[in-house]
Each structure stands twice: as C-alpha cells, then as structure tokens.
N, C-alpha and C. Protein backbone atom coordinates (compact mmCIF):
# COMPACT_ATOMS: atom_id res chain seq x y z
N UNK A 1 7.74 6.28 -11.27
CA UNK A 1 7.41 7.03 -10.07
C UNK A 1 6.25 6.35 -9.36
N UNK A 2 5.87 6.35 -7.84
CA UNK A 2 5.72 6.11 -7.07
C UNK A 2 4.01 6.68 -7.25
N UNK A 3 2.96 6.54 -6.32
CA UNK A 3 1.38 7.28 -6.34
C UNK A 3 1.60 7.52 -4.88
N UNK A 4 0.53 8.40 -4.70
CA UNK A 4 0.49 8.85 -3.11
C UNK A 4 -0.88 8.23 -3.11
N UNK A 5 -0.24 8.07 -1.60
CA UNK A 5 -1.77 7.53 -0.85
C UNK A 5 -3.03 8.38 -1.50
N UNK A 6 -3.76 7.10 -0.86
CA UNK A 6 -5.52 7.89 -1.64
C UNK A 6 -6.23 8.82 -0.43
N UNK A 7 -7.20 8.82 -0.21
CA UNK A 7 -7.97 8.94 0.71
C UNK A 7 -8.97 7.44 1.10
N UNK A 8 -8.86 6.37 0.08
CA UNK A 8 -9.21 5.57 0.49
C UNK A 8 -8.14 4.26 1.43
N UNK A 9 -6.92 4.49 0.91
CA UNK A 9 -6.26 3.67 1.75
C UNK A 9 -5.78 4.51 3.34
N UNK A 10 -6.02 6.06 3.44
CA UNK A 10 -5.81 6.36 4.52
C UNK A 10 -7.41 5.92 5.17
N UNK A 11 -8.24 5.85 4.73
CA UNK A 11 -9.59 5.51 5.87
C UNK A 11 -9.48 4.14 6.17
N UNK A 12 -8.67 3.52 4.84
CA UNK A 12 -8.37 2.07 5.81
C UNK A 12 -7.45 1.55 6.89
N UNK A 13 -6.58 2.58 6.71
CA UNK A 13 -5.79 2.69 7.76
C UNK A 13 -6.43 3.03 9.00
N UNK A 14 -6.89 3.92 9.00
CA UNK A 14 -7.47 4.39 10.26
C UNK A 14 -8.35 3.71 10.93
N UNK A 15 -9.37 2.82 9.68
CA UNK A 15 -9.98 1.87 10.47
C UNK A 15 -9.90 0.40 10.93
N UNK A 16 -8.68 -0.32 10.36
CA UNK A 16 -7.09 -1.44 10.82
C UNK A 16 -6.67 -0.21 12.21
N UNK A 17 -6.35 0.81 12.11
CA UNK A 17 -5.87 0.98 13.85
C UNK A 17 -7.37 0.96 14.91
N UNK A 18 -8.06 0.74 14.53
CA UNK A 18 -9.51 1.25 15.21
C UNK A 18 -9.45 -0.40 15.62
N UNK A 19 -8.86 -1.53 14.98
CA UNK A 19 -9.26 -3.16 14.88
C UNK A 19 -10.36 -3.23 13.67
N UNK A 20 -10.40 -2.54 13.09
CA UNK A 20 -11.68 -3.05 11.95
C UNK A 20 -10.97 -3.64 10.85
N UNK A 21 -11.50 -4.44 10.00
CA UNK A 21 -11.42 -5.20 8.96
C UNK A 21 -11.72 -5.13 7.46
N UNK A 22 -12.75 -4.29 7.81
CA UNK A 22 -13.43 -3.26 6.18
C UNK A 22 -13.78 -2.04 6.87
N UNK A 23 -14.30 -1.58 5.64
CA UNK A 23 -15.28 0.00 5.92
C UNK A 23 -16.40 -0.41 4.55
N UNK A 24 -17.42 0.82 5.05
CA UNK A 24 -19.00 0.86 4.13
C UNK A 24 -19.22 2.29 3.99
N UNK A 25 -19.24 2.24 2.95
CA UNK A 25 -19.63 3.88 2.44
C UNK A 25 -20.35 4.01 1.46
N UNK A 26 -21.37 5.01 2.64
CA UNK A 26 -22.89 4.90 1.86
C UNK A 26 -22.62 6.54 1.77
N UNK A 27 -24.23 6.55 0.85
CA UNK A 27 -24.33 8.04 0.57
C UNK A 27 -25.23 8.46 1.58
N UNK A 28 -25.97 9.44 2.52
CA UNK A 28 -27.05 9.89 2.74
C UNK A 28 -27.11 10.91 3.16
N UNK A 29 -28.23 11.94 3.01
CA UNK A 29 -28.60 13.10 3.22
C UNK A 29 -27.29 14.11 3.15
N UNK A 30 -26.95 13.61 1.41
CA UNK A 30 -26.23 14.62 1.14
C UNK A 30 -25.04 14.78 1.24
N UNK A 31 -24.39 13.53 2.31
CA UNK A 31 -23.11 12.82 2.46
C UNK A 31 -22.42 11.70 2.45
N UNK A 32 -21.51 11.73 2.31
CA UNK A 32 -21.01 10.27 2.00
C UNK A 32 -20.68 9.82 3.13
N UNK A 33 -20.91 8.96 3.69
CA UNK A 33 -20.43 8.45 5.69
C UNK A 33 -19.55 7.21 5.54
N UNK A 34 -18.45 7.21 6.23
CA UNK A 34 -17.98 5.92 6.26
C UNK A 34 -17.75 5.66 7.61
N UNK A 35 -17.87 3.90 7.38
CA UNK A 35 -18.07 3.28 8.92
C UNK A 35 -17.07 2.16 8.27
N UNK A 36 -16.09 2.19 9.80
CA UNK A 36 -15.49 1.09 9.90
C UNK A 36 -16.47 -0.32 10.64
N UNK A 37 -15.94 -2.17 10.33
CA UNK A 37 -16.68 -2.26 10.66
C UNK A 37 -15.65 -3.53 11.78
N UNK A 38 -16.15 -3.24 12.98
CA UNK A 38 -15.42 -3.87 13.87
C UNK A 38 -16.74 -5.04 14.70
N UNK A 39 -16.23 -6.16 14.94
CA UNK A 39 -17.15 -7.01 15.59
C UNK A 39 -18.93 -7.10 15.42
N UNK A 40 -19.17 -6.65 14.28
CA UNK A 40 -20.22 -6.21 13.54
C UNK A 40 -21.16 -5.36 13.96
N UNK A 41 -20.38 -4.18 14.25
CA UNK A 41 -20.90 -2.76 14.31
C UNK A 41 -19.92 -1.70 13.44
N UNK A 42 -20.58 -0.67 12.88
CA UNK A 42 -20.28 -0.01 12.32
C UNK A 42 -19.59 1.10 12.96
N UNK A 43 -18.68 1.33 12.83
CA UNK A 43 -17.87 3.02 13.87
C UNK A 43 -18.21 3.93 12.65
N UNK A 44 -18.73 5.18 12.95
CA UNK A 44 -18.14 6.20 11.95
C UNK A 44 -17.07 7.02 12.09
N UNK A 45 -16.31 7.03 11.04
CA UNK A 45 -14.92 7.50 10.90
C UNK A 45 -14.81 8.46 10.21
N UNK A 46 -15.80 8.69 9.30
CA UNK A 46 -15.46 10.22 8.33
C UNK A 46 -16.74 10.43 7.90
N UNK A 47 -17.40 11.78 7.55
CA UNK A 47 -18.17 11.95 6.70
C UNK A 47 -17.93 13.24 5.91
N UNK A 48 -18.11 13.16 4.45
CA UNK A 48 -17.63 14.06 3.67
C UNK A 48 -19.29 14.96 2.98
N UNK A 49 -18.85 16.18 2.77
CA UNK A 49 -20.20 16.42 1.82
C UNK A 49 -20.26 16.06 0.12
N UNK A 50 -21.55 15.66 -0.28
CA UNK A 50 -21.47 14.50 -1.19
C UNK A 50 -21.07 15.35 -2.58
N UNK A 51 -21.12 16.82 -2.76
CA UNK A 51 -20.38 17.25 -3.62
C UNK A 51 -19.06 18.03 -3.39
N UNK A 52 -18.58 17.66 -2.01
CA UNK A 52 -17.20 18.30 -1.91
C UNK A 52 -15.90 17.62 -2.72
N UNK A 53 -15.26 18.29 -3.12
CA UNK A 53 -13.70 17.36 -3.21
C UNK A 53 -13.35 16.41 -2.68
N UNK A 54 -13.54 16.15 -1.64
CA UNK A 54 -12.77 14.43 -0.94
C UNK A 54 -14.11 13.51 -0.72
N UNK A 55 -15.34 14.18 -1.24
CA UNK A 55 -16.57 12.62 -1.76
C UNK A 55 -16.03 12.43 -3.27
N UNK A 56 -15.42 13.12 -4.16
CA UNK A 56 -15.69 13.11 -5.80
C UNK A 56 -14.20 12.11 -5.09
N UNK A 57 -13.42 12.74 -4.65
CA UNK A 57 -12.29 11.41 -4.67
C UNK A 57 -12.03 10.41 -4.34
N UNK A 58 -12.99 10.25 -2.83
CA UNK A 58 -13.03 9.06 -2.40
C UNK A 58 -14.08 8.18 -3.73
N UNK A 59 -15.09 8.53 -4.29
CA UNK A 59 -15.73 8.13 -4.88
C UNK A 59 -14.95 7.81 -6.16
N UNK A 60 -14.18 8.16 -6.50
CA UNK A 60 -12.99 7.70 -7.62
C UNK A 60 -12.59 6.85 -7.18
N UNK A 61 -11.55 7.20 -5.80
CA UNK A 61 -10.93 5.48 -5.40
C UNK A 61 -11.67 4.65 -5.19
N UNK A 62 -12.52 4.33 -4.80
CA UNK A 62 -14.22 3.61 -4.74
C UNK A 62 -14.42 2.79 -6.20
N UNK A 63 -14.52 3.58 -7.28
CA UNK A 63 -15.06 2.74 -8.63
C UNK A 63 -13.56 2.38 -9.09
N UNK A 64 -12.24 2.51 -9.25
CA UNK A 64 -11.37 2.13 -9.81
C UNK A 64 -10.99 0.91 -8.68
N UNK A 65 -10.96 0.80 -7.26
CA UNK A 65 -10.82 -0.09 -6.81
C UNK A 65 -11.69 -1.23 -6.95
N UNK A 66 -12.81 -0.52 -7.31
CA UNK A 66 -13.89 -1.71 -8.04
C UNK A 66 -13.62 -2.68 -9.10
N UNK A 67 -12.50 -2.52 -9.71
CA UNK A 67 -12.54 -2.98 -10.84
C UNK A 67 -11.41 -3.35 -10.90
N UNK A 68 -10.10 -2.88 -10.07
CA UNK A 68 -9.16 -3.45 -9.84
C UNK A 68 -8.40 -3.59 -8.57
N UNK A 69 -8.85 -4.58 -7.72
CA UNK A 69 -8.28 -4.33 -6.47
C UNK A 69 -6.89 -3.51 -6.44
N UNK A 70 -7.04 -2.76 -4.70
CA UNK A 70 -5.42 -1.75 -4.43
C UNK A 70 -4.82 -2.71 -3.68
N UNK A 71 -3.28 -2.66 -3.92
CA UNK A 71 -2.68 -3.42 -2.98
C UNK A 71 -1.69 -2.28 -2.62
N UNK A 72 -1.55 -1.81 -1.18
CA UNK A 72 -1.10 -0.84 -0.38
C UNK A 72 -0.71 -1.61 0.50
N UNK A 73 0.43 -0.38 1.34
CA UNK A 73 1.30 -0.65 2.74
C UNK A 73 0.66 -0.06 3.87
N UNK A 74 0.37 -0.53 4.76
CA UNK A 74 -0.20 -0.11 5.92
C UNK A 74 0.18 -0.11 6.59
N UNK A 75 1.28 0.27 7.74
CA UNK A 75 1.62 0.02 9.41
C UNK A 75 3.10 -0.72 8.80
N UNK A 76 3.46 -0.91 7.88
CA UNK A 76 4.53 -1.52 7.05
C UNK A 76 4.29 -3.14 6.87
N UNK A 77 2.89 -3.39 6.34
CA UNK A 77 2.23 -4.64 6.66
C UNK A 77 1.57 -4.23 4.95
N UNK A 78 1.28 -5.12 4.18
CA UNK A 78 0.96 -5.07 2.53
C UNK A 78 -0.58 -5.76 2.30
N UNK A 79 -1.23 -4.63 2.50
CA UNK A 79 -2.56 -5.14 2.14
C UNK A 79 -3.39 -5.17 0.85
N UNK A 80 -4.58 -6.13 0.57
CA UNK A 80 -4.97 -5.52 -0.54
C UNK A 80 -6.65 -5.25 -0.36
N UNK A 81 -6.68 -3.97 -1.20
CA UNK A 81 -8.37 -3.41 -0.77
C UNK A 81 -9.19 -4.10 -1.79
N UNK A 82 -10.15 -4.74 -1.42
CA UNK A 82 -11.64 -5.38 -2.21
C UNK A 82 -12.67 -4.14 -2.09
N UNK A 83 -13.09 -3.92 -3.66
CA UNK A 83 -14.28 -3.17 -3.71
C UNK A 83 -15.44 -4.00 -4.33
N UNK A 84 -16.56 -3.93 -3.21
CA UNK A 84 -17.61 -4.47 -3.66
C UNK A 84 -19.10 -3.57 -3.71
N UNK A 85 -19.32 -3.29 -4.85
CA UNK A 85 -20.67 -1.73 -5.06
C UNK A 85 -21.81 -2.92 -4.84
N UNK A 86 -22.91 -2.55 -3.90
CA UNK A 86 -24.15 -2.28 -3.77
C UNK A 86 -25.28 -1.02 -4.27
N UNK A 87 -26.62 -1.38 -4.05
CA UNK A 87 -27.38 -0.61 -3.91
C UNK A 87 -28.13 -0.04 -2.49
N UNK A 88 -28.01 1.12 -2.27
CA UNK A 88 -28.46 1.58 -0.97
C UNK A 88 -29.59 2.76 -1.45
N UNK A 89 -30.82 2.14 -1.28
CA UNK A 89 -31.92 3.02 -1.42
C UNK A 89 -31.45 3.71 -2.65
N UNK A 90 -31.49 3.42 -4.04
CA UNK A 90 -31.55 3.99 -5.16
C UNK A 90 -30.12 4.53 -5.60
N UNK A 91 -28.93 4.36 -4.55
CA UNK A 91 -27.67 4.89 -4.61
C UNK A 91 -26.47 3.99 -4.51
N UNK A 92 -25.15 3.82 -4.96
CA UNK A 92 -24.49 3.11 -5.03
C UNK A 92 -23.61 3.56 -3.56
N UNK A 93 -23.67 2.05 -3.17
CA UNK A 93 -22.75 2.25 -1.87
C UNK A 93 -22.00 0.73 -1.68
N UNK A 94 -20.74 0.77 -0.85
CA UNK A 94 -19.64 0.05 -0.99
C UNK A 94 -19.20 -0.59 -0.59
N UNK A 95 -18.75 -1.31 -0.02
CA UNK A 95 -17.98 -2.62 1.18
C UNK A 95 -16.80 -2.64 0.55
N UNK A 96 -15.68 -2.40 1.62
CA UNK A 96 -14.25 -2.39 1.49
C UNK A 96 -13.81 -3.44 2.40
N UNK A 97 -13.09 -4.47 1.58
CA UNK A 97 -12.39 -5.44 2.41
C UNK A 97 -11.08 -5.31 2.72
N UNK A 98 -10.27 -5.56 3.79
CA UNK A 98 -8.93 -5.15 4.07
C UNK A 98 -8.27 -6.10 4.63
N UNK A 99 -7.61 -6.71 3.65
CA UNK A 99 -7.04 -8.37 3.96
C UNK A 99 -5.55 -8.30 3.55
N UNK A 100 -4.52 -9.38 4.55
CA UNK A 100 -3.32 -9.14 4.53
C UNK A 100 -2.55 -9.76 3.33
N UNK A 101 -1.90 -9.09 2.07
CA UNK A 101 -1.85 -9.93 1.06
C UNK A 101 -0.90 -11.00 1.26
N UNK A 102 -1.02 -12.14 0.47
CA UNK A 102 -0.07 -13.89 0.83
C UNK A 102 1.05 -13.33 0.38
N UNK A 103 1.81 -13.75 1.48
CA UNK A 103 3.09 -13.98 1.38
C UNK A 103 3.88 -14.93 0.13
N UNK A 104 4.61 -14.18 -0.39
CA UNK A 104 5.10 -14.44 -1.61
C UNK A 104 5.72 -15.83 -1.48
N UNK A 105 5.76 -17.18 -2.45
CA UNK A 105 6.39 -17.97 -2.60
C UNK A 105 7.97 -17.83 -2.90
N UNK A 106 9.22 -18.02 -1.91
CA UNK A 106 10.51 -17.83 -1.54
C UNK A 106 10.56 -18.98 -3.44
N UNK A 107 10.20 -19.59 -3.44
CA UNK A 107 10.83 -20.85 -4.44
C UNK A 107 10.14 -20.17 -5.94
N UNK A 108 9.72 -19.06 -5.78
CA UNK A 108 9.31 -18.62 -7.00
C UNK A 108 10.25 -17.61 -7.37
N UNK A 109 10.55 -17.11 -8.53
CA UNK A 109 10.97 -15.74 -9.07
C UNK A 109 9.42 -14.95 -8.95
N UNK A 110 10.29 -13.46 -8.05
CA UNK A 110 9.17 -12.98 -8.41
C UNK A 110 9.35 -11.84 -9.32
N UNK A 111 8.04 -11.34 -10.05
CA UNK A 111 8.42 -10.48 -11.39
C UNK A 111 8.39 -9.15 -10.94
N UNK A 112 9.73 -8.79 -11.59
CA UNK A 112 10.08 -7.47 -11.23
C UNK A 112 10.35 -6.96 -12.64
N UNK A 113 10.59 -5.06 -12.57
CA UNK A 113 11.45 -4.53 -13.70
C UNK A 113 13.08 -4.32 -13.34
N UNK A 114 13.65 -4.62 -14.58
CA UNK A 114 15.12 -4.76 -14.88
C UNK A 114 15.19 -3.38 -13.92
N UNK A 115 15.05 -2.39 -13.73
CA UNK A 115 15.38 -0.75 -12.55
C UNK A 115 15.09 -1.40 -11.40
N UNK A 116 13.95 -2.22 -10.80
CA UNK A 116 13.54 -2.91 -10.04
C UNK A 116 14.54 -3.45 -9.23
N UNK A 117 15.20 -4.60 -10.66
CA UNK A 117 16.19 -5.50 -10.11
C UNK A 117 17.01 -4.92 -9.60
N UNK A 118 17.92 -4.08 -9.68
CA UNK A 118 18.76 -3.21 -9.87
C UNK A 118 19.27 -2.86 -8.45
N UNK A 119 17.66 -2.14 -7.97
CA UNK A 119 17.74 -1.68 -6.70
C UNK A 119 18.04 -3.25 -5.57
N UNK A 120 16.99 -4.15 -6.08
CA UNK A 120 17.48 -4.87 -5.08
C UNK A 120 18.42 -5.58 -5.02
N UNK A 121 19.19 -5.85 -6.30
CA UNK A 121 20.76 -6.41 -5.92
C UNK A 121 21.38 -5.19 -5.15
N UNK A 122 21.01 -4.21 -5.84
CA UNK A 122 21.75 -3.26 -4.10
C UNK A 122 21.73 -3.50 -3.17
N UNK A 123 20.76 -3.54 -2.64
CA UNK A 123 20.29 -3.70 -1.21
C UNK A 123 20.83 -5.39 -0.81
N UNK A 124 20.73 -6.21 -2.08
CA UNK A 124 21.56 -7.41 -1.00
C UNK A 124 22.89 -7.19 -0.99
N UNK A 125 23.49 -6.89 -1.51
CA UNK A 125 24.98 -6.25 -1.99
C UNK A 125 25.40 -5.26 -0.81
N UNK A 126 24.71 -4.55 -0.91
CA UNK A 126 25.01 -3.68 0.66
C UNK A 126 24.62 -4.48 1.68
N UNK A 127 23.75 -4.97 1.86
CA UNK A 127 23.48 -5.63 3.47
C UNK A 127 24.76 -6.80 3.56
N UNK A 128 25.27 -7.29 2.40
CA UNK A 128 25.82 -8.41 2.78
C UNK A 128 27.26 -8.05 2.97
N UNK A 129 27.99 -7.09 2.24
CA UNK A 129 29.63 -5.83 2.72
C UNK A 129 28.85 -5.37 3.91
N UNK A 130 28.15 -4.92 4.51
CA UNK A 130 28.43 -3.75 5.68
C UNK A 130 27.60 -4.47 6.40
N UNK A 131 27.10 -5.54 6.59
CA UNK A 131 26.23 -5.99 7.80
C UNK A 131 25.04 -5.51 8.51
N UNK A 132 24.25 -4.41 7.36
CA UNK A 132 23.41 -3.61 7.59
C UNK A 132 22.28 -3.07 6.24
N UNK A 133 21.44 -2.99 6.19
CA UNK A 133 20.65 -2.45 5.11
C UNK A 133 20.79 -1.25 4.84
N UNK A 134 20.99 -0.58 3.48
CA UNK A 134 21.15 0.43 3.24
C UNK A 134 20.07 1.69 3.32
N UNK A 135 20.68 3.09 3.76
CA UNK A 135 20.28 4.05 4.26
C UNK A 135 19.47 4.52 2.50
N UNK A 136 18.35 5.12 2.75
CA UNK A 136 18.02 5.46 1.52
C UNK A 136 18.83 6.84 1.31
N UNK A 137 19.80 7.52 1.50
CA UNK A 137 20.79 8.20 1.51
C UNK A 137 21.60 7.19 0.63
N UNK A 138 22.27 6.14 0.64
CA UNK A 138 23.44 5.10 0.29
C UNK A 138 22.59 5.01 -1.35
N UNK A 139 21.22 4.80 -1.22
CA UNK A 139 20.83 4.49 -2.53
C UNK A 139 20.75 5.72 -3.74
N UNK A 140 20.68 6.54 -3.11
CA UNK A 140 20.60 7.86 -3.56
C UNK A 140 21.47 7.94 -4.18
N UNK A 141 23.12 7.89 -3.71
CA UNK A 141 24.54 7.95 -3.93
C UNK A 141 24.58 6.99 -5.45
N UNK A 142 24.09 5.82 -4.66
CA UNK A 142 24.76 4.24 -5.53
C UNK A 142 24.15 5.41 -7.41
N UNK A 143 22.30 5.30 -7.23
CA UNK A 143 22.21 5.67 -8.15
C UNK A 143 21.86 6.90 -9.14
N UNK A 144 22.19 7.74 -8.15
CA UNK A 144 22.53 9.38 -8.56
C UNK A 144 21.46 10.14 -8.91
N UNK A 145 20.07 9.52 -7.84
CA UNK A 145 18.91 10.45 -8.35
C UNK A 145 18.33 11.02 -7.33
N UNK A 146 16.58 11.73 -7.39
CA UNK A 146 16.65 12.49 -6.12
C UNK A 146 16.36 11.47 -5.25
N UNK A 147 15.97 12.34 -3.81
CA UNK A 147 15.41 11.77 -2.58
C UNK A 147 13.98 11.18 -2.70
N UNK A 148 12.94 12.05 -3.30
CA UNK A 148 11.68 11.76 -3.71
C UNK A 148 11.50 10.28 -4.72
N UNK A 149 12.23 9.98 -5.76
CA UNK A 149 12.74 9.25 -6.17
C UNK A 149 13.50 7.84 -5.90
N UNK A 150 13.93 8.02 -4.87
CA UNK A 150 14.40 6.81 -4.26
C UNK A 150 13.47 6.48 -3.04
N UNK A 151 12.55 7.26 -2.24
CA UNK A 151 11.54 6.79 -1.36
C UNK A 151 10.33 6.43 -2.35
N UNK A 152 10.17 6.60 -3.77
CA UNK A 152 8.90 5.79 -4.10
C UNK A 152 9.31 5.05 -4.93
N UNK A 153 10.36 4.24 -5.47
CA UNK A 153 11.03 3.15 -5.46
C UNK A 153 10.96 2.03 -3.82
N UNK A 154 11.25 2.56 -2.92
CA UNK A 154 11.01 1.53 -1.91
C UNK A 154 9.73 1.14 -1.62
N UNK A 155 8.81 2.48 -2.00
CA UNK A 155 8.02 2.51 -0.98
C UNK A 155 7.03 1.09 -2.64
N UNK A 156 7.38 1.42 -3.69
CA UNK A 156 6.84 0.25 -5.17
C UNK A 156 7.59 -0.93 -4.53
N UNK A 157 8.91 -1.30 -4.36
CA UNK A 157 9.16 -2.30 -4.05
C UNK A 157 8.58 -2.87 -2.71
N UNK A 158 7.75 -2.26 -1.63
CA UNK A 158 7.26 -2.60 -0.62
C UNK A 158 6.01 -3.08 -1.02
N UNK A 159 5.31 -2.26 -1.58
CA UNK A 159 3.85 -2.48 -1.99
C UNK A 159 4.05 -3.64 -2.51
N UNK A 160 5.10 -3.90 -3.66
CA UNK A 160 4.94 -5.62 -4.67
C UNK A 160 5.40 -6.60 -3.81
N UNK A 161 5.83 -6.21 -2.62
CA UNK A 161 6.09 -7.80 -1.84
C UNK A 161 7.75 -8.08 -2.03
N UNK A 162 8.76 -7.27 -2.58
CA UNK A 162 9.54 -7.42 -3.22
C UNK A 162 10.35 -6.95 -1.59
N UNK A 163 10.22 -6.57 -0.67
CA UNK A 163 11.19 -5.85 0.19
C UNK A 163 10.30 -5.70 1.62
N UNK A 164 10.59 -5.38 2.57
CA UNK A 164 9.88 -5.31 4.26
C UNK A 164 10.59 -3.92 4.71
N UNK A 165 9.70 -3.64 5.34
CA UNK A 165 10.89 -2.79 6.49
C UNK A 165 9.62 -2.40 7.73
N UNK A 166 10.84 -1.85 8.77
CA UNK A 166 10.04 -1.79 10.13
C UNK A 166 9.44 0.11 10.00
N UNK A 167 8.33 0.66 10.12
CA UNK A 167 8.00 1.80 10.13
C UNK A 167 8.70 2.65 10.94
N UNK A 168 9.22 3.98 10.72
CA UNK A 168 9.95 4.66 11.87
C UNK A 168 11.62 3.95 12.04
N UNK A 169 11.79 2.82 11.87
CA UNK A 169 13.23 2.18 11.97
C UNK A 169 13.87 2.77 10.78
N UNK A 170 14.98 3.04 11.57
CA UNK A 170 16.10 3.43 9.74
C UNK A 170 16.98 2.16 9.55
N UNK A 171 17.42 2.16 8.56
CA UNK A 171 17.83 0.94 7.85
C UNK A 171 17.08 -0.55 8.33
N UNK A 172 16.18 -0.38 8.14
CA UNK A 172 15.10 -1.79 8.29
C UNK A 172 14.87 -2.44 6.95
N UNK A 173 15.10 -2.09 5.81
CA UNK A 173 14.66 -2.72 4.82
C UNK A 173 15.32 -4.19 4.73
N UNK A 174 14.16 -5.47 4.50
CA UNK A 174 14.39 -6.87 4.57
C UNK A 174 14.01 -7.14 2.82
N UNK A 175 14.96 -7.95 2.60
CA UNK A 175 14.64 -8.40 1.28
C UNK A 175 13.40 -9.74 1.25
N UNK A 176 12.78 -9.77 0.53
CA UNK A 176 11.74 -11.05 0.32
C UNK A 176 12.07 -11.71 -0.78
N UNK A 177 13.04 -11.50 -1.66
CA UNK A 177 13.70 -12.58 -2.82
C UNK A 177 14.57 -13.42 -2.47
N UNK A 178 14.53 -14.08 -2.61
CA UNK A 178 16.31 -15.35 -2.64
C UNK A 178 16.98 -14.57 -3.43
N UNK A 179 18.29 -14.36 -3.03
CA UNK A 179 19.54 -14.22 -3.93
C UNK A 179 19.56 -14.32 -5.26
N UNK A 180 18.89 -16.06 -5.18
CA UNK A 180 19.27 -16.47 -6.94
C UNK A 180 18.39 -15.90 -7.79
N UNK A 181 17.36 -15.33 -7.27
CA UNK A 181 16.48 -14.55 -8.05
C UNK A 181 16.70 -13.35 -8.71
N UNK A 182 17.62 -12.55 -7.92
CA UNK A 182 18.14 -11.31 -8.17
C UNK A 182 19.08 -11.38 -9.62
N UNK A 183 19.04 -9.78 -10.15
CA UNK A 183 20.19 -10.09 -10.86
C UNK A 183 21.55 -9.54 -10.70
N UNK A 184 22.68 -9.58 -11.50
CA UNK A 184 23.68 -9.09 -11.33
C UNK A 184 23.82 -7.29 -11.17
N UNK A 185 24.46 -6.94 -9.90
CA UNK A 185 24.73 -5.60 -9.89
C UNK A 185 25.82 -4.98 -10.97
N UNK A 186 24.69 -3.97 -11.96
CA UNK A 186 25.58 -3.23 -13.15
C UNK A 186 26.33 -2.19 -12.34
C-alpha cells in the first residue's frame, strides 16, 4: 500500500507553485513558521502553533526526512526532499531542498517488485493492443482489487520513476522502462 502525502510535501508543493526551491522552518514565539525561499527572500506560507498537531507532524516529517531523504510527486514531476537541521537560537530549525530527481538510465534495469512488474507489463501490454494507456478502471478489472489499491500502486510506481503521467489527463500514464526490462505478463 501506498502513504499519503505529508504535510511536508504539501508545503513543498505550495512553495514550487509560489517558484520557490526550498522552505525553512524555524521555531519562534511559540510557532513553527515556514518560509518558502524564492530569489533569496523568504515568503511565509504557513505558521502552525508549536504544540498543535500539524507542528508535532510537520516536525516528524522534518526529522525522518532528515535522515532519509522523501522522494515525492509534485505537479506529476518526481522530486526529492533534502533535510538539513540547524540551530536557531537554542532550537532546531530546517532547510528543505526541493530538487527534480535524475532521470532514470533507459539502458539500466530498473529495480522493481515482482507485483510491481506485473502492473507494468500491463500497462505496456495494454498501450500496445489498444493504442492507448490503460484506464485505472482496466487495471482494476485486469487485477481484481479495489480502486484505492490500484491508485497507490500508480501513484508507488510514479514516485520510483517507474511510470509518468499528465495530472488531471485520463489515460496519461507513460512507461519509463524499455520493454526488455519488463517481465512476462502472468
């Protein structure tokens, strides 16, 4: 199964539509403030109170992205978030980098799971009979599970670089493997 957005990849979103490139989130007087940072000024975009529910969470996605960058879909574009902790006046505060992840090497296999594979010999299998990418309805059918279920399957195969699609477009999904990479449809 699939994760839902954080609250930290939606503030990066918001601050990629603003044109910004990172965000900084400091603590002060009691709140947590975040600033996008565009042409080297800071916008503020959110401020939370520093013991409410969405500081304790952003502050979760904050130290786990610390330690292991996120790689998320944005605008249907695959980014990955850099966490870098500072000190701000006696308090830990953050720099978020928001960079477009490299485009996968076509001459490589890339590593997937055998369910993984699965789906995407579908999807070349269907695009290549019907001249069209399949409806996540068609995938549903092919492999007899729910709806919820088959949108966080695409939405894993989008995030790994494994698949494209246009936001809002239906049947947009583009494969990013070669053929020979794929395996045989069971």
């Amino acid at each position: 199964m699939g994760r839902p957005t954080t609250l930290l990849e939606g503030l990066c979103g918001h601050a990629l539509s603003l044109g910004a490139q990172s965000i900084d989130v400091q603590y002060k007087d009691g709140r947590e403030w975040v600033f996008a940072n565009k042409g080297g000024m800071g916008i503020g975009i959110a401020n939370y109170k520093g013991s409410g529910a969405d500081a304790k969470e952003l502050r979760g996605n904050l130290y786990a992205a610390a330690k292991k960058s996120v790689r998320t879909v944005i605008g249907g574009q695959v980014y990955i978030l850099k966490v870098r902790i500072f000190d701000s006046f006696g308090e830990d505060a953050f720099a978020v980098s928001i960079d477009l992840a490299p485009k996968p090497d076509p001459s490589i296999a890339p590593l997937f799971t055998a369910k993984q594979g699965q789906y995407l010999a579908f999807i070349y299998n269907y695009t290549k009979m019907h001249r069209q990418a399949p409806a996540e309805s068609d995938l549903q059918r092919y492999f007899q599970v729910s709806p919820p279920s088959i949108h966080e399957m695409i939405k894993t195969l989008e995030r790994n670089g494994l698949i494209e699609r246009t936001p809002g477009q239906a049947r947009s999904i583009r494969l990013c493997v070669q053929p020979e990479h794929l395996p045989r449809l069971e």
